[in-house]
PDB file of N, CA and C in Angstrom:
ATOM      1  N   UNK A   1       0.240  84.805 -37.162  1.00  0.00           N
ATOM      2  CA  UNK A   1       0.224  84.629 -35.732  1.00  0.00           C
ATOM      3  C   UNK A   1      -0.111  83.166 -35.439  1.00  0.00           C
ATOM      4  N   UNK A   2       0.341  82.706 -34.374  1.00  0.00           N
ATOM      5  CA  UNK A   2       0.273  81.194 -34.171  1.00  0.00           C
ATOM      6  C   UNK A   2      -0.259  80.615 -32.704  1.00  0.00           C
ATOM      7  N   UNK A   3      -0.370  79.977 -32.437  1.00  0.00           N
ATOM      8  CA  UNK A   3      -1.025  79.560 -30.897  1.00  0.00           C
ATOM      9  C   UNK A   3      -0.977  78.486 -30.248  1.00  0.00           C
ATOM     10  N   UNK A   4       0.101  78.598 -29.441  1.00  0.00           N
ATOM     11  CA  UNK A   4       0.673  77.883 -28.192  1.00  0.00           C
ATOM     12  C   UNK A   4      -0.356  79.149 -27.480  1.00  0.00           C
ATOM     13  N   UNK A   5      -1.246  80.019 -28.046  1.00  0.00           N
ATOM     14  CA  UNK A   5      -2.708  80.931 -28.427  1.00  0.00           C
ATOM     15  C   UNK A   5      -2.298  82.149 -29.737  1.00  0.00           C
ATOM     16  N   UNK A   6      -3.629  81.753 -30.889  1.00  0.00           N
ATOM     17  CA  UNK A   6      -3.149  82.488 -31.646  1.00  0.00           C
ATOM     18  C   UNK A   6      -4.236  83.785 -31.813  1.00  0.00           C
ATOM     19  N   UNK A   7      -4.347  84.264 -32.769  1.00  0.00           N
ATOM     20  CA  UNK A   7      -5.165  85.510 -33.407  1.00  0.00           C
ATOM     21  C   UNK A   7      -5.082  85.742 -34.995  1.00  0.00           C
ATOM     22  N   UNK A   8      -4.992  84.760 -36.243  1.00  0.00           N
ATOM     23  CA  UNK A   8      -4.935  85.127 -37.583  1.00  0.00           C
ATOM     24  C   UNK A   8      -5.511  84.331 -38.250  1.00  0.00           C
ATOM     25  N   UNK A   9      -6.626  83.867 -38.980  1.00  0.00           N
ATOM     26  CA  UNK A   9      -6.997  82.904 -39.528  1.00  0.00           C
ATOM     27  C   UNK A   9      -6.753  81.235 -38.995  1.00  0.00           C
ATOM     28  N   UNK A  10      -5.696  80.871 -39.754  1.00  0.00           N
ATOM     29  CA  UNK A  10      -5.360  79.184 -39.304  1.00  0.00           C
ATOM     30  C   UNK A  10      -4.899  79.506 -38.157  1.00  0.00           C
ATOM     31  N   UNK A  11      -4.649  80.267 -37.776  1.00  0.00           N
ATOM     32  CA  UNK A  11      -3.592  80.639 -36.659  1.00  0.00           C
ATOM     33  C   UNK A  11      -4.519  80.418 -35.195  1.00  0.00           C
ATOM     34  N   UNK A  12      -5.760  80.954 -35.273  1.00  0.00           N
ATOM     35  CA  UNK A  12      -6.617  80.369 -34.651  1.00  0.00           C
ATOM     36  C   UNK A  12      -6.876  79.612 -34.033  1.00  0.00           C
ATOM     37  N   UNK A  13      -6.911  78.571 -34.699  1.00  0.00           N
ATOM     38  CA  UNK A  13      -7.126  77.325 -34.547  1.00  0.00           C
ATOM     39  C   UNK A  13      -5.873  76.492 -33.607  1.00  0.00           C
ATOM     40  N   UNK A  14      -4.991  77.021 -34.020  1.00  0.00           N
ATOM     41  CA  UNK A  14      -3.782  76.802 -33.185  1.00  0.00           C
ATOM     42  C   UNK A  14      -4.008  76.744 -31.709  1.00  0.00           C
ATOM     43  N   UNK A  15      -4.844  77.840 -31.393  1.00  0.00           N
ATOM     44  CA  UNK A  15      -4.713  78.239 -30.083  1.00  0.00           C
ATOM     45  C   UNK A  15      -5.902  77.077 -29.577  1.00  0.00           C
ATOM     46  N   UNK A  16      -6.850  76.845 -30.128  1.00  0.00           N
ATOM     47  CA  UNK A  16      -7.417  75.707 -29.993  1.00  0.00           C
ATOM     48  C   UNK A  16      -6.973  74.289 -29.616  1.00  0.00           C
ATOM     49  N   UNK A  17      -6.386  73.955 -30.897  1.00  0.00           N
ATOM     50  CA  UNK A  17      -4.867  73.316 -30.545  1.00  0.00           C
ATOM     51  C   UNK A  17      -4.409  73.137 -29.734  1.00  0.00           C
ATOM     52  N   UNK A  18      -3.632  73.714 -29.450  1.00  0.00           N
ATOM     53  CA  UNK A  18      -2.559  73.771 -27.715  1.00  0.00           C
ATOM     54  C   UNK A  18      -3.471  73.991 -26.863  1.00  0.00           C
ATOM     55  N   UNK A  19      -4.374  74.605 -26.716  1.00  0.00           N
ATOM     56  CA  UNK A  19      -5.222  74.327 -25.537  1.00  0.00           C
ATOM     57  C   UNK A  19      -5.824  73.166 -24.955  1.00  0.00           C
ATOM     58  N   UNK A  20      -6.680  72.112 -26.489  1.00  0.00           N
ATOM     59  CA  UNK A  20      -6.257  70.850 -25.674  1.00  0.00           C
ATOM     60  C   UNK A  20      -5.008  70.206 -25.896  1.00  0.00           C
ATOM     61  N   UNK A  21      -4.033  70.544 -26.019  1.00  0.00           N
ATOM     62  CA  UNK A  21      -2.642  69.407 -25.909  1.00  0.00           C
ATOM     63  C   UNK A  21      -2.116  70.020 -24.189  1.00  0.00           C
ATOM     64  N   UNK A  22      -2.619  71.774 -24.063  1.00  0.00           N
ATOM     65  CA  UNK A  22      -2.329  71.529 -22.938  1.00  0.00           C
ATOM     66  C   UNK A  22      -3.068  70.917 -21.500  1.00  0.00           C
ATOM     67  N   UNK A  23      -4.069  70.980 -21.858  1.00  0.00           N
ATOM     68  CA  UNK A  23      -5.309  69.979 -20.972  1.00  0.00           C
ATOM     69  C   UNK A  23      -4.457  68.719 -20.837  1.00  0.00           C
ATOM     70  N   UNK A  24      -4.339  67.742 -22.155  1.00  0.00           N
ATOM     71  CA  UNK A  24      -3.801  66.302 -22.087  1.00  0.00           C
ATOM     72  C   UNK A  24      -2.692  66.771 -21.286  1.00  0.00           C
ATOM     73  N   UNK A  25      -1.569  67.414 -21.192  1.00  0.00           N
ATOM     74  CA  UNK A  25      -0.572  67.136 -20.425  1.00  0.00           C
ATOM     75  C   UNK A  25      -0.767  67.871 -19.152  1.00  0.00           C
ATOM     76  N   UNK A  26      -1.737  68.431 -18.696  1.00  0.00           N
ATOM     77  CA  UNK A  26      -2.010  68.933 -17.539  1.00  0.00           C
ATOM     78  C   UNK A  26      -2.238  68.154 -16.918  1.00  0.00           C
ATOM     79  N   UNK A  27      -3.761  67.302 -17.898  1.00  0.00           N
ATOM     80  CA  UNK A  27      -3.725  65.943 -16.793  1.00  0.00           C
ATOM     81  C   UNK A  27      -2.601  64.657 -17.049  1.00  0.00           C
ATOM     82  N   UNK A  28      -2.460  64.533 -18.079  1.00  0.00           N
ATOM     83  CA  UNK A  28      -1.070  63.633 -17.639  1.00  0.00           C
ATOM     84  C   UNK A  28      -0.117  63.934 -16.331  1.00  0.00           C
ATOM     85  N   UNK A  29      -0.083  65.403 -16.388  1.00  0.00           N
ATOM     86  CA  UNK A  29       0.545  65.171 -15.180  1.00  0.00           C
ATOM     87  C   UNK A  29      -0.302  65.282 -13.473  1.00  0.00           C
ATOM     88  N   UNK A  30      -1.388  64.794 -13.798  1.00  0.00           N
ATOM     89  CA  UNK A  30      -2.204  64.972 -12.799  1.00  0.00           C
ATOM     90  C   UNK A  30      -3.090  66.387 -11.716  1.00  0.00           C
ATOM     91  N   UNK A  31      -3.030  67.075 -12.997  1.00  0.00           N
ATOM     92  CA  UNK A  31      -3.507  68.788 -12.695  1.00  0.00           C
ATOM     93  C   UNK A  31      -4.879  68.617 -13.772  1.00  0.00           C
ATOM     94  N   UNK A  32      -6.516  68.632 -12.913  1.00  0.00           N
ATOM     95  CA  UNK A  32      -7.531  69.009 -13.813  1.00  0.00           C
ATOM     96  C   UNK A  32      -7.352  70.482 -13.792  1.00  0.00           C
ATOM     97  N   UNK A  33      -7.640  70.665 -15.230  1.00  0.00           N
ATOM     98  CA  UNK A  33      -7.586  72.350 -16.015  1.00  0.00           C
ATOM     99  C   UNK A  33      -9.037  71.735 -16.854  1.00  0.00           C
ATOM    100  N   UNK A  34      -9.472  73.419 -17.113  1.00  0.00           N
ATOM    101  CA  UNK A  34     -10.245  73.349 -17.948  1.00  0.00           C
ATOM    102  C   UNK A  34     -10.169  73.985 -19.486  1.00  0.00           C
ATOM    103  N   UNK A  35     -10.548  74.073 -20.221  1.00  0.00           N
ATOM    104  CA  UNK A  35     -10.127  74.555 -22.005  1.00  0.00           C
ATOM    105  C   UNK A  35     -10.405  76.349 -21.511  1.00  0.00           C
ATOM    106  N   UNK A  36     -10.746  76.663 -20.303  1.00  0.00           N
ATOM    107  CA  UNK A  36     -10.669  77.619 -20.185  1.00  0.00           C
ATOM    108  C   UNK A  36      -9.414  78.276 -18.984  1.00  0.00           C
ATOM    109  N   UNK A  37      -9.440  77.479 -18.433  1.00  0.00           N
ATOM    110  CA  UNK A  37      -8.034  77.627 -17.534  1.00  0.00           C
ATOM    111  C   UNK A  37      -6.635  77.188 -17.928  1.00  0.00           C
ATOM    112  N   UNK A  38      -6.740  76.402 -19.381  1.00  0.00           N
ATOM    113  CA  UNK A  38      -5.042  76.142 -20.038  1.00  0.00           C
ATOM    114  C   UNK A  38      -4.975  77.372 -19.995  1.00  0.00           C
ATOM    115  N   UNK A  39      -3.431  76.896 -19.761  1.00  0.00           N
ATOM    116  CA  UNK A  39      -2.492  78.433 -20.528  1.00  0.00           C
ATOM    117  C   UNK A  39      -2.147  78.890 -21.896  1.00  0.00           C
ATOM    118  N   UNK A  40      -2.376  79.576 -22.224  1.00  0.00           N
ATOM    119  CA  UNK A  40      -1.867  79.732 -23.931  1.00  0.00           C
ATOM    120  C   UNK A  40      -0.949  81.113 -24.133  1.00  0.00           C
ATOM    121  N   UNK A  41      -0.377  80.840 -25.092  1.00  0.00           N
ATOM    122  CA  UNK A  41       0.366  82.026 -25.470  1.00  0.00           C
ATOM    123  C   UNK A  41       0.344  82.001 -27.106  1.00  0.00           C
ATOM    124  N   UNK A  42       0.610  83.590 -26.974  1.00  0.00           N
ATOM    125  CA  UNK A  42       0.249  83.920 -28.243  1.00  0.00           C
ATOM    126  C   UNK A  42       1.638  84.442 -29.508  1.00  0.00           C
ATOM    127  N   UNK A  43       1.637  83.708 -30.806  1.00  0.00           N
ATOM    128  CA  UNK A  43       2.873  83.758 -31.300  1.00  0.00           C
ATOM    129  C   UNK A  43       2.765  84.182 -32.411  1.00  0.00           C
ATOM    130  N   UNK A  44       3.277  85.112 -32.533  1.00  0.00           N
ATOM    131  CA  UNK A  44       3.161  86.440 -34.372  1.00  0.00           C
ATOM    132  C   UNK A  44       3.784  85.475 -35.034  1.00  0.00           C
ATOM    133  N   UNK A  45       3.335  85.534 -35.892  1.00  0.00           N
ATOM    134  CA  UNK A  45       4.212  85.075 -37.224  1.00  0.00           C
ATOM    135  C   UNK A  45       3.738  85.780 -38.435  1.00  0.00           C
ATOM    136  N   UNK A  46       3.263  87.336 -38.651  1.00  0.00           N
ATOM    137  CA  UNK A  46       2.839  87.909 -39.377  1.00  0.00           C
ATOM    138  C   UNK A  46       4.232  88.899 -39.987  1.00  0.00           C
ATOM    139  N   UNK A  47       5.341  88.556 -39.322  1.00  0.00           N
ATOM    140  CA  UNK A  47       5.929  89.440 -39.725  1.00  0.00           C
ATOM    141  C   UNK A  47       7.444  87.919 -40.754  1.00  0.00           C
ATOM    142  N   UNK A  48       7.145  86.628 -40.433  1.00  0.00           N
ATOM    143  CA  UNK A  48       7.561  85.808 -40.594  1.00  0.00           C
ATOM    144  C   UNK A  48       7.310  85.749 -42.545  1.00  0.00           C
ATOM    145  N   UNK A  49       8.028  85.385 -43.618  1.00  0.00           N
ATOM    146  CA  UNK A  49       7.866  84.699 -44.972  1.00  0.00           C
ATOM    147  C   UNK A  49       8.105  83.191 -44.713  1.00  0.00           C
ATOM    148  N   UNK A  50       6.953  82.272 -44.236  1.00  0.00           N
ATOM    149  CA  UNK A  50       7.278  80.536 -44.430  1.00  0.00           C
ATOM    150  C   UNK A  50       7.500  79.843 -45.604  1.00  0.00           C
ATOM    151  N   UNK A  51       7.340  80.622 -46.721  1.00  0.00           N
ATOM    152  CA  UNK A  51       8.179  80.335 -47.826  1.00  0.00           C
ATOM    153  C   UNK A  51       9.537  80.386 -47.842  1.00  0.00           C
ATOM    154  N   UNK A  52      10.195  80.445 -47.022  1.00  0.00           N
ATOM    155  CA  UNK A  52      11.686  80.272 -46.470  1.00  0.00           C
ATOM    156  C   UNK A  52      11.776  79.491 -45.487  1.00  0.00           C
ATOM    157  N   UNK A  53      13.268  78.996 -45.990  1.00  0.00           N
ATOM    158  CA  UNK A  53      13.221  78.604 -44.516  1.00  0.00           C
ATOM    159  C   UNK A  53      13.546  79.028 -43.290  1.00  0.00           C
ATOM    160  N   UNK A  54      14.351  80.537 -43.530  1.00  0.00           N
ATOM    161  CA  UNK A  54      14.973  81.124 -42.424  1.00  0.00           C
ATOM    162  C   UNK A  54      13.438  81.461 -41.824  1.00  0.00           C
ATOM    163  N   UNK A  55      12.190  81.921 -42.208  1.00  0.00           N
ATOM    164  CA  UNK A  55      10.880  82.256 -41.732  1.00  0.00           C
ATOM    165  C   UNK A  55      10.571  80.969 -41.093  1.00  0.00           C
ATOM    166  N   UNK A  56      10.229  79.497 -41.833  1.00  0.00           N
ATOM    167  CA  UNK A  56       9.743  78.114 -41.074  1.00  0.00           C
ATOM    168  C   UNK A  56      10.418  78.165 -40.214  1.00  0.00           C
ATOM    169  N   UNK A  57      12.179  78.151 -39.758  1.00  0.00           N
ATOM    170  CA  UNK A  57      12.609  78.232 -38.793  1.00  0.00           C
ATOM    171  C   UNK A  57      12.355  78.689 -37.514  1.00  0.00           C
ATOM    172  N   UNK A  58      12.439  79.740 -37.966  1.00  0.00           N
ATOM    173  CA  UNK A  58      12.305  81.185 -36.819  1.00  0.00           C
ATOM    174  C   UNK A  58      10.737  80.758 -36.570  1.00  0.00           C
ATOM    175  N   UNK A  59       9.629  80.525 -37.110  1.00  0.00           N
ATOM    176  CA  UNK A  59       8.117  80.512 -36.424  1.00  0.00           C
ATOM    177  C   UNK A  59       8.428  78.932 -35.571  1.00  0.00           C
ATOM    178  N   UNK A  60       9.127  77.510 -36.069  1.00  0.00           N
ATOM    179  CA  UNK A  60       9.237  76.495 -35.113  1.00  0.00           C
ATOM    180  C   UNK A  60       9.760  77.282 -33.916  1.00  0.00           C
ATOM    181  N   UNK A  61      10.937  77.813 -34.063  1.00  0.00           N
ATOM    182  CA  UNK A  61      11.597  77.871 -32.764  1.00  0.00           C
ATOM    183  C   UNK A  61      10.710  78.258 -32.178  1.00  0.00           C
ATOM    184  N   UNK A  62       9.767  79.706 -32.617  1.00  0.00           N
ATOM    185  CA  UNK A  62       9.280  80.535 -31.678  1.00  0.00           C
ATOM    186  C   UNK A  62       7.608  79.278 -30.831  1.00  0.00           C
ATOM    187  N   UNK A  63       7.402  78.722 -31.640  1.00  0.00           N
ATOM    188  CA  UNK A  63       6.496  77.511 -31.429  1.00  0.00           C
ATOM    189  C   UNK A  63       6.968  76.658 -29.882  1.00  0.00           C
ATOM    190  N   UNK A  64       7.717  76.481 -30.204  1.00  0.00           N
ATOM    191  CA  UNK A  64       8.740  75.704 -29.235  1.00  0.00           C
ATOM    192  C   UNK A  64       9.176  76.484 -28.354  1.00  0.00           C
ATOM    193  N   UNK A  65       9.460  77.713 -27.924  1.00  0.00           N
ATOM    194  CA  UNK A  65       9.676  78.180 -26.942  1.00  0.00           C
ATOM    195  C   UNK A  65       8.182  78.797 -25.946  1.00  0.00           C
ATOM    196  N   UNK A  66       7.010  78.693 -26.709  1.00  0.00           N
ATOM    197  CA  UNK A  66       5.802  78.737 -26.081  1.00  0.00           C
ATOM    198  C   UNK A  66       5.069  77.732 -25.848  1.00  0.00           C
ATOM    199  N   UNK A  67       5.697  76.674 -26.327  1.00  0.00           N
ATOM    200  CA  UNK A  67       5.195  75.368 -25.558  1.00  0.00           C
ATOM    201  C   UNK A  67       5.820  75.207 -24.469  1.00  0.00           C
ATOM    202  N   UNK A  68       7.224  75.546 -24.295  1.00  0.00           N
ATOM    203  CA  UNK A  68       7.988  75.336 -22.762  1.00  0.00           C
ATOM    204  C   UNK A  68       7.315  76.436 -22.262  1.00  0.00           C
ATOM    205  N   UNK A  69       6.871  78.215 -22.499  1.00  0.00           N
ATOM    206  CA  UNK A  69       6.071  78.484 -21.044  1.00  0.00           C
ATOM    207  C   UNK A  69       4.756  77.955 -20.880  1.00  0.00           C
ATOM    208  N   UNK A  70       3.992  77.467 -21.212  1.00  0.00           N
ATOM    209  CA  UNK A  70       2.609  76.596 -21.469  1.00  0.00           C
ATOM    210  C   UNK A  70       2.291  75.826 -20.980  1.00  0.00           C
ATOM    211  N   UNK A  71       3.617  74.860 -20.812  1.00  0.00           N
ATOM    212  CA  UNK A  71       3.940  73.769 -20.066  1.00  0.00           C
ATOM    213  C   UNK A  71       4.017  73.713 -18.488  1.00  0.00           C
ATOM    214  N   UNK A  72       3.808  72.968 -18.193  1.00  0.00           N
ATOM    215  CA  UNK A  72       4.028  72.749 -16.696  1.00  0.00           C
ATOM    216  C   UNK A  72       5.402  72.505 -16.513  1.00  0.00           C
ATOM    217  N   UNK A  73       6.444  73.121 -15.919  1.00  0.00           N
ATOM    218  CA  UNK A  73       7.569  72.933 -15.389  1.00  0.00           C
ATOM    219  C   UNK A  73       7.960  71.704 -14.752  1.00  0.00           C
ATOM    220  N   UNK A  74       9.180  70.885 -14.573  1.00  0.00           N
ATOM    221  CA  UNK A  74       8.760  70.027 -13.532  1.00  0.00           C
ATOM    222  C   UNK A  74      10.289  70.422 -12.789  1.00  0.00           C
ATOM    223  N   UNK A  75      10.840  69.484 -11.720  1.00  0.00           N
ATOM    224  CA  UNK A  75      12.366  69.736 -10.765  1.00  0.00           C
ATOM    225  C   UNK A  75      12.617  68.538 -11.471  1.00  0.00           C
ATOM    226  N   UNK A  76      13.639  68.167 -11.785  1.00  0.00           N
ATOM    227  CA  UNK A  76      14.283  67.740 -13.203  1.00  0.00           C
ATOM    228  C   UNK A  76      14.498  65.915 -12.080  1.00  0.00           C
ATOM    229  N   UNK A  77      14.585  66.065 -10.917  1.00  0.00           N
ATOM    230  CA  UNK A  77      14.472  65.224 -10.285  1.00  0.00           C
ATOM    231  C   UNK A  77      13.145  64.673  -9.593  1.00  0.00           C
ATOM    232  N   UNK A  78      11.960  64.881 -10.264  1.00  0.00           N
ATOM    233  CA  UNK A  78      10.723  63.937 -10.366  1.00  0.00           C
ATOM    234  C   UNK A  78      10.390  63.670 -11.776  1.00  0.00           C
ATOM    235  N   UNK A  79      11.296  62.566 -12.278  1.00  0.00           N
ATOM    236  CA  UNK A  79      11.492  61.939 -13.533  1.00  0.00           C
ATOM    237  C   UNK A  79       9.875  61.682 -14.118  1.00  0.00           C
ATOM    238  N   UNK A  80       8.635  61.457 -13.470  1.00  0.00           N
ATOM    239  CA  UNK A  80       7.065  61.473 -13.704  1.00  0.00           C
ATOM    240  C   UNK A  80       6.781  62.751 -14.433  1.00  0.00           C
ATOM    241  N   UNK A  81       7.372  63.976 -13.665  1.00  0.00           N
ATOM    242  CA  UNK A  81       6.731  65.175 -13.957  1.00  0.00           C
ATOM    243  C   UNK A  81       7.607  65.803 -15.524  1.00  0.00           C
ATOM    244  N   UNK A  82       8.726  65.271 -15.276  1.00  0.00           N
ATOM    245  CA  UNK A  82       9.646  65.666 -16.424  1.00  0.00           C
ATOM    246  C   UNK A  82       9.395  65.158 -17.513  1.00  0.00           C
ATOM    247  N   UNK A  83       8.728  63.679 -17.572  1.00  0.00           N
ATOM    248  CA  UNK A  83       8.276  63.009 -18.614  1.00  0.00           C
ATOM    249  C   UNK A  83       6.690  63.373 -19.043  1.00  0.00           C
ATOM    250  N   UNK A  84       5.927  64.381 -18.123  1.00  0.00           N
ATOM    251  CA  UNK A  84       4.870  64.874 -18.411  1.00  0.00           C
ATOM    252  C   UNK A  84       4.893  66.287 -19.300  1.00  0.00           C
ATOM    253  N   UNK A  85       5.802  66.924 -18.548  1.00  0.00           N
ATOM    254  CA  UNK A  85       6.383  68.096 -19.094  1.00  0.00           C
ATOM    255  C   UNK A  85       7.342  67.950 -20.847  1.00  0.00           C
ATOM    256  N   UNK A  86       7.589  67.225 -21.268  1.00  0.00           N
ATOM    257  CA  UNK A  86       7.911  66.879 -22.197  1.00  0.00           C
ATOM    258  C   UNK A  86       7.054  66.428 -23.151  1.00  0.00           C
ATOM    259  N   UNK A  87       5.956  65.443 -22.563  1.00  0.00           N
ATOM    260  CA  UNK A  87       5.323  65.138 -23.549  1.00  0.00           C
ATOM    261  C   UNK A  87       4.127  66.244 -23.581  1.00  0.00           C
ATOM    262  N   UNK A  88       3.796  67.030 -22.835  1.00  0.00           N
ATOM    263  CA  UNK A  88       3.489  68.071 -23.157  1.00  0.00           C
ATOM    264  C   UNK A  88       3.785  69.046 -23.990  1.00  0.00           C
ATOM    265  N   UNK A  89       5.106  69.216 -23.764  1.00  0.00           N
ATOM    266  CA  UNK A  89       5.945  70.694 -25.168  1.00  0.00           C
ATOM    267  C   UNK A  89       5.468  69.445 -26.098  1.00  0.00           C
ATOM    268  N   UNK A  90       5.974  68.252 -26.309  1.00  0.00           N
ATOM    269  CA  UNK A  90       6.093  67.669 -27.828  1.00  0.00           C
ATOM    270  C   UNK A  90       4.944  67.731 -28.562  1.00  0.00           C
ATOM    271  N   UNK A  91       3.358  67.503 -27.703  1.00  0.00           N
ATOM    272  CA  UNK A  91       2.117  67.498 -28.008  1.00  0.00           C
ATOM    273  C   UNK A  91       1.778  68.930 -28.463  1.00  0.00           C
ATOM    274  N   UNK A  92       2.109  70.055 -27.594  1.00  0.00           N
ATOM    275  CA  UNK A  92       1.792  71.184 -28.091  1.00  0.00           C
ATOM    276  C   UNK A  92       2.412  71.916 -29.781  1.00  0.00           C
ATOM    277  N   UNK A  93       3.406  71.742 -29.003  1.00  0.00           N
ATOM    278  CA  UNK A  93       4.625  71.255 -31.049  1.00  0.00           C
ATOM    279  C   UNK A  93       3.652  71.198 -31.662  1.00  0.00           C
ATOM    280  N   UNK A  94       3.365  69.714 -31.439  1.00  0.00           N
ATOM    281  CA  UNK A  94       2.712  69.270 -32.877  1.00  0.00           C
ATOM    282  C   UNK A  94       1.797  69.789 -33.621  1.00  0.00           C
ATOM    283  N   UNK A  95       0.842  69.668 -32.455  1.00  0.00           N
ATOM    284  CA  UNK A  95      -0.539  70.229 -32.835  1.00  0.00           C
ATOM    285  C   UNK A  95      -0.188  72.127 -33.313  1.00  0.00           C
ATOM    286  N   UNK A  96       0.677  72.638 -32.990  1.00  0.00           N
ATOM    287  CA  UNK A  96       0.191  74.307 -33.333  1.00  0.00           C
ATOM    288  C   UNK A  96       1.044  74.184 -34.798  1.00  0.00           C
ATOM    289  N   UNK A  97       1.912  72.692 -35.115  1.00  0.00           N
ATOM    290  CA  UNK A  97       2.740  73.108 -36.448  1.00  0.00           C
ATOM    291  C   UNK A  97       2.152  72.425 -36.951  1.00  0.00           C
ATOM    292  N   UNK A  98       0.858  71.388 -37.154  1.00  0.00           N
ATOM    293  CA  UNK A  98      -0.424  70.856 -37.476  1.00  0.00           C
ATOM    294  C   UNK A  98      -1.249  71.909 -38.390  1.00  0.00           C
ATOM    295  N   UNK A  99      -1.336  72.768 -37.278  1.00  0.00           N
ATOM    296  CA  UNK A  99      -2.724  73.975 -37.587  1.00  0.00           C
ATOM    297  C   UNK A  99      -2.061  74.799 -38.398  1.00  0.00           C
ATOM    298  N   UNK A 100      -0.691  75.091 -38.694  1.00  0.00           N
ATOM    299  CA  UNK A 100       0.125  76.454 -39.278  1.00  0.00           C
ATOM    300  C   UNK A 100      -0.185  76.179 -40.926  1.00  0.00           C
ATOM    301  N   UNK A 101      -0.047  74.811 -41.181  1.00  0.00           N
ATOM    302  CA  UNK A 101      -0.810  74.273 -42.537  1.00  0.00           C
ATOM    303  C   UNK A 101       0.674  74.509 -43.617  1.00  0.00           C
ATOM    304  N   UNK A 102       1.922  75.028 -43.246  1.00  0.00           N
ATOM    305  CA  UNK A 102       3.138  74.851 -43.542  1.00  0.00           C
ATOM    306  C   UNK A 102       3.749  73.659 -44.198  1.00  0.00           C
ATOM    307  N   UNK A 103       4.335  73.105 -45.111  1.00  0.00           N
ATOM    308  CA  UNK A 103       5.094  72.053 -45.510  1.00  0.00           C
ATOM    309  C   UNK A 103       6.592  72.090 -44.431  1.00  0.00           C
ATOM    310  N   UNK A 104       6.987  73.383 -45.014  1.00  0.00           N
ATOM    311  CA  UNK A 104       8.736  73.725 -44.452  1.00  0.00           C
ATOM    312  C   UNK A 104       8.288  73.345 -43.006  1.00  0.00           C
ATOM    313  N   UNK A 105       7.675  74.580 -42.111  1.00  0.00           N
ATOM    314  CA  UNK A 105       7.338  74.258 -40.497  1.00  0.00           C
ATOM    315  C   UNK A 105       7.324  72.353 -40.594  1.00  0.00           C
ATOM    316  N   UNK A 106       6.283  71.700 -40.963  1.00  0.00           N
ATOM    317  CA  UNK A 106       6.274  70.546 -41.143  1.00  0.00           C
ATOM    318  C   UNK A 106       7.490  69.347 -41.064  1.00  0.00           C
ATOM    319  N   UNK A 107       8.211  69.775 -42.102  1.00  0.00           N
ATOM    320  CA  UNK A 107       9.468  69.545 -42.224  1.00  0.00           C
ATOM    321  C   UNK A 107      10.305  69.042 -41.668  1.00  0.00           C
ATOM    322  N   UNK A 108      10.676  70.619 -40.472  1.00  0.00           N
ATOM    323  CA  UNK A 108      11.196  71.260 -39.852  1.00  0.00           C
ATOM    324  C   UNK A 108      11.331  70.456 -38.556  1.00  0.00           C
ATOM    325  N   UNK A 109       9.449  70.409 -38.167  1.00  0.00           N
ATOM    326  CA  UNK A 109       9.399  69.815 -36.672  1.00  0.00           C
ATOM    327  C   UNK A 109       9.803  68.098 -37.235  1.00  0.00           C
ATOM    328  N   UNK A 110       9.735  67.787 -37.967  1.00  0.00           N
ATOM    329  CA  UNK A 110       9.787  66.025 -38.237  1.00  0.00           C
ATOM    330  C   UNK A 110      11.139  66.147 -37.352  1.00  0.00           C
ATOM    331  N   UNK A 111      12.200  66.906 -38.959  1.00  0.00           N
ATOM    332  CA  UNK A 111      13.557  66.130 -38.776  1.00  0.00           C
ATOM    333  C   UNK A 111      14.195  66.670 -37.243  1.00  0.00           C
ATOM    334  N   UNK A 112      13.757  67.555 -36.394  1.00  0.00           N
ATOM    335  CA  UNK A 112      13.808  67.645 -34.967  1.00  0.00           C
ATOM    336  C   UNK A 112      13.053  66.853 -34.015  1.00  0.00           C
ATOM    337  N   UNK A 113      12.534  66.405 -34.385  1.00  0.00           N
ATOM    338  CA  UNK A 113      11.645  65.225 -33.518  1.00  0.00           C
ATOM    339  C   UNK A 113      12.843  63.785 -33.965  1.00  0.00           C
ATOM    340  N   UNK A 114      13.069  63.395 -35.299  1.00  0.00           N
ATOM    341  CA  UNK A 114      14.337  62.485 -35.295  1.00  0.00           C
ATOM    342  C   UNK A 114      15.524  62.285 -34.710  1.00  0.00           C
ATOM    343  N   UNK A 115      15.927  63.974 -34.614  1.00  0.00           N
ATOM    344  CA  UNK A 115      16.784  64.189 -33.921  1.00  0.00           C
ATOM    345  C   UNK A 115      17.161  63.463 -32.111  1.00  0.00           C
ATOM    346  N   UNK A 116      15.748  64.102 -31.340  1.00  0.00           N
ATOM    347  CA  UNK A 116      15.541  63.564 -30.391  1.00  0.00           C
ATOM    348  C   UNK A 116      15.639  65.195 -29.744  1.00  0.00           C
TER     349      UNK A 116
END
């Protein structure tokens, strides 16, 4: 289990994790939250093998799609909020594929972060 908020050992910690990455981009985008008012969500990966990569895969994506609800939304036309909202998912990324303690996940998020 993983944490954009987690529940499994390292997984834990995750939720720790994204909680402050979501603080930093809360207030980046000018919203005080507290480590008790982030949002977190919570992401299984107990049913995941990260000794694969079809498993590292499938737990990034699922990583990445709970950093976008986590995130603060922005209207794609207040270019401030969109650039907050971004560096928010990217911060949360990091930090919960940080805590997963994964090589592959690791990997995974690099050569997608190269990507762009």
């Amino acid at each position: 289990m993983t944490t954009v908020t987690a529940a499994s050992g390292s997984v834990a910690r995750i939720v720790a994790a994204l909680s402050a990455c979501l603080i930093i981009g809360v207030s980046a985008s000018a919203h005080a939250a507290s480590s008790a008012d982030a949002p977190s969500v919570r992401v299984s990966y107990n049913d995941l093998n990260l000794a694969t990569e079809q498993g590292s895969q499938a737990l990034y994506g699922r990583i990445v799609a709970a950093a976008r609800q986590v995130c603060p939304s922005s209207d794609i036309r207040n270019l401030a909020g969109l650039a907050a909202q971004h560096a928010c998912e990217a911060s949360a990324v990091a930090h919960a594929v940080q805590q997963v303690h994964s090589p592959k996940v690791v990997a995974i998020s690099m050569a997608r972060a190269r990507q762009g």
